[in-house]
Protein backbone atom coordinates (compact mmCIF):
# COMPACT_ATOMS: atom_id res chain seq x y z
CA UNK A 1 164.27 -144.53 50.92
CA UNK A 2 160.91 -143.53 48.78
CA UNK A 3 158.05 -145.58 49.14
CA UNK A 4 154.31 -144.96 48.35
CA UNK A 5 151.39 -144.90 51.19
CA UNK A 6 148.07 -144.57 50.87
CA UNK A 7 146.98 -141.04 51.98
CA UNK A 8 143.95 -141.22 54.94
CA UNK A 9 142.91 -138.66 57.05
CA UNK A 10 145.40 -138.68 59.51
CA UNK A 11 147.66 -137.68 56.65
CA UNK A 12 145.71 -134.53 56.18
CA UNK A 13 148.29 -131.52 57.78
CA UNK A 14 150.98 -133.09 56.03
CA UNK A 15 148.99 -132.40 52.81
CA UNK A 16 148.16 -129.32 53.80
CA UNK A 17 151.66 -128.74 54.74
CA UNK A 18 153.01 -129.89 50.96
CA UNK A 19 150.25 -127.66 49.41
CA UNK A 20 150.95 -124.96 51.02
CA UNK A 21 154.35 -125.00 49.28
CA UNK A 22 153.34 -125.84 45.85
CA UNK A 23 149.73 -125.13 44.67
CA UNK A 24 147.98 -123.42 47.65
CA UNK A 25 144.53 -125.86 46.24
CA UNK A 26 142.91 -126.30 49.09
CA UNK A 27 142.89 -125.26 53.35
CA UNK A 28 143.02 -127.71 55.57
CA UNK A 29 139.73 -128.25 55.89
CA UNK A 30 139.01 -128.87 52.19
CA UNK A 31 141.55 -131.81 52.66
CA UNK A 32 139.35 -132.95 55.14
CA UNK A 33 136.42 -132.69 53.33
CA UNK A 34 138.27 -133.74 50.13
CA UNK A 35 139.89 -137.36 51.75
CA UNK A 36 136.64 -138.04 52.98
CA UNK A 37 134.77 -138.74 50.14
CA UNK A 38 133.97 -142.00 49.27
CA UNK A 39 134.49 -141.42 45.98
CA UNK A 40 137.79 -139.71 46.94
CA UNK A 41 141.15 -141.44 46.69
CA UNK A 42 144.89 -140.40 47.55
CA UNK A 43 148.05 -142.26 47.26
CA UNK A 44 151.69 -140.06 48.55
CA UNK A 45 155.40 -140.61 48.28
CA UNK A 46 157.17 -140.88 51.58
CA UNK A 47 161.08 -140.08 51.81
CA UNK A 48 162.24 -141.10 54.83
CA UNK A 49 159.83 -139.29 57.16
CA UNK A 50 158.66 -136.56 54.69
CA UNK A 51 155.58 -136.74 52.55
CA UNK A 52 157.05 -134.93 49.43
CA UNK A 53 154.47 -135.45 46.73
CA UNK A 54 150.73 -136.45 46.44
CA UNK A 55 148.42 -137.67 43.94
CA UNK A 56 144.65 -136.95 44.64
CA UNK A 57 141.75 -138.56 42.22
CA UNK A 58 138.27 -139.34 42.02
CA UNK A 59 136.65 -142.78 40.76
CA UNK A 60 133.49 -141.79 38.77
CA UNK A 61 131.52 -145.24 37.48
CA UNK A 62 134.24 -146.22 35.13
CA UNK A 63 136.94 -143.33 34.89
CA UNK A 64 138.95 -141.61 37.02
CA UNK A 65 139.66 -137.86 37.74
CA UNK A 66 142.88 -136.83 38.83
CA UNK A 67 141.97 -133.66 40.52
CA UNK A 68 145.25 -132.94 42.47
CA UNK A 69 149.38 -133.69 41.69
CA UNK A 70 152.02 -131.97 43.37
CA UNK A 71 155.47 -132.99 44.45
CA UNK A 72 157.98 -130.79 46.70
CA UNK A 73 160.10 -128.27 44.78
CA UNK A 74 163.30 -129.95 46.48
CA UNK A 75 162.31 -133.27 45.47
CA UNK A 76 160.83 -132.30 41.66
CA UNK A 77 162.13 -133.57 38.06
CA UNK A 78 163.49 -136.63 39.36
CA UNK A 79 160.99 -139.17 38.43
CA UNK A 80 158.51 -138.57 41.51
CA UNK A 81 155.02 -137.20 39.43
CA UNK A 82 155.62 -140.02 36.80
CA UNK A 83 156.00 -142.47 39.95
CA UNK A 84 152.71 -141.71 40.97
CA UNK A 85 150.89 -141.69 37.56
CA UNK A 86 152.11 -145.03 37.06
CA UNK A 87 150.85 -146.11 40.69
CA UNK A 88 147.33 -144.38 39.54
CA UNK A 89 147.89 -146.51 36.06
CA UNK A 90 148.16 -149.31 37.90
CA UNK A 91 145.16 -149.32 40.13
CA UNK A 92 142.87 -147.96 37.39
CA UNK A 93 143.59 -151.10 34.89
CA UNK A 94 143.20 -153.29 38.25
CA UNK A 95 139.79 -151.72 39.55
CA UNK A 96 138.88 -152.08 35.44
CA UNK A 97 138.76 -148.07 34.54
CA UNK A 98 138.82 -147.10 31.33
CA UNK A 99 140.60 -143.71 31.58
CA UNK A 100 142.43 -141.12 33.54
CA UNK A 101 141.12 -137.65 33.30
CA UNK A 102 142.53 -134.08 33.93
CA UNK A 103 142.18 -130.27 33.50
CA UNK A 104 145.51 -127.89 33.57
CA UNK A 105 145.60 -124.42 32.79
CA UNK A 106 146.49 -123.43 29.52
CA UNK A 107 149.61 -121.06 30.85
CA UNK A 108 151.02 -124.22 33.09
CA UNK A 109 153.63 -124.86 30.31
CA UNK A 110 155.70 -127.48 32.65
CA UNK A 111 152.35 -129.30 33.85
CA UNK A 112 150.94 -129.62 29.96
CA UNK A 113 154.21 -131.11 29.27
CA UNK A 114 154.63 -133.37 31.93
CA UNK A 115 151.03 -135.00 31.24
CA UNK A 116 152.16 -135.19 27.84
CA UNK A 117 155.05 -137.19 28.45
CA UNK A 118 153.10 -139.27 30.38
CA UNK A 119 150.55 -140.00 27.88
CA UNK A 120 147.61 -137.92 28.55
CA UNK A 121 146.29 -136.67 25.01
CA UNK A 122 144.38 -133.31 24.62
CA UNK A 123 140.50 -133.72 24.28
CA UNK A 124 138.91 -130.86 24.70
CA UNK A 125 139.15 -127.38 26.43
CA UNK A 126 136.70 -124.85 29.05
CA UNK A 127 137.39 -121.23 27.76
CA UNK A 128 138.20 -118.89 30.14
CA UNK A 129 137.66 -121.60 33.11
CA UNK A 130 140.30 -120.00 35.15
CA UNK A 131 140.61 -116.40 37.12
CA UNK A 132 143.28 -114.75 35.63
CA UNK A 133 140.99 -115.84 32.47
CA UNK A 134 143.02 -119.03 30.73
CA UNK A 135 141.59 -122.29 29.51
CA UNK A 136 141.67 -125.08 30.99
CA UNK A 137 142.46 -128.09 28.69
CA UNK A 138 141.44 -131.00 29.18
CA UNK A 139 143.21 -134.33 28.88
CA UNK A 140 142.84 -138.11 28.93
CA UNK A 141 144.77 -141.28 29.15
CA UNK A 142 142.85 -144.23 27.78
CA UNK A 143 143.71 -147.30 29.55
């Protein structure tokens, strides 16, 4: 069974844990730091006792920034990533914010795809924002 839980700082080394095999963001420590914001907001998808994707995002006045999305590799293109968008749809439109926010590199093909499909519209761009020197674009999904 799948179900959603709200991600708090006891959650923090299984975030680590699902990182570690997908984006390699942050240490364990910046999950510490990074759940404890007030500001700061995470929401995961449980299957059975595994935490096998995560949605991280900020709430800034009357937007908010999705600043991390990753779910397993054995547990991806079934649905999971748009599960949790529409979770973060959900409690934007209920805590009355007008739009999601994102950056993705330029050369993630399958990310700038997926937001795409879930209804995040191009808006701009930071040139050369990333190491290996790609833009990051940046997109939005009015609510």
């Amino acid at each position: 069974m799948i179900c959603l839980k709200e991600i708090k700082l006891d959650d923090v080394r299984e975030c680590f844990l699902l990182d570690y095999e997908t984006l390699k963001f942050w240490n364990i420590e910046q999950w510490k730091d990074e759940i404890s914001k007030k500001t700061t907001f995470a929401v995961g998808i449980v299957k059975g006792l595994d935490l096998v994707g995560v949605c991280v995002y900020q709430k800034i006045i009357c937007e908010a920034e999705l600043i991390y999305l990753s779910i397993h590799p054995n547990h991806r293109r079934v649905g999971l990533g748009k599960t949790l968008i529409s979770n973060l749809v959900s409690i934007c439109i209920k805590d009355d914010l007008h739009r999601i926010i994102l950056e993705v590199s330029e050369n993630n093909k399958v990310a700038n795809k997926f937001y795409e499909d879930c209804g995040f519209k191009t808006f701009g761009s930071r040139k050369k924002y990333y190491r290996d020197g790609s833009d990051a674009i940046l997109k939005e999904k009015k609510l």
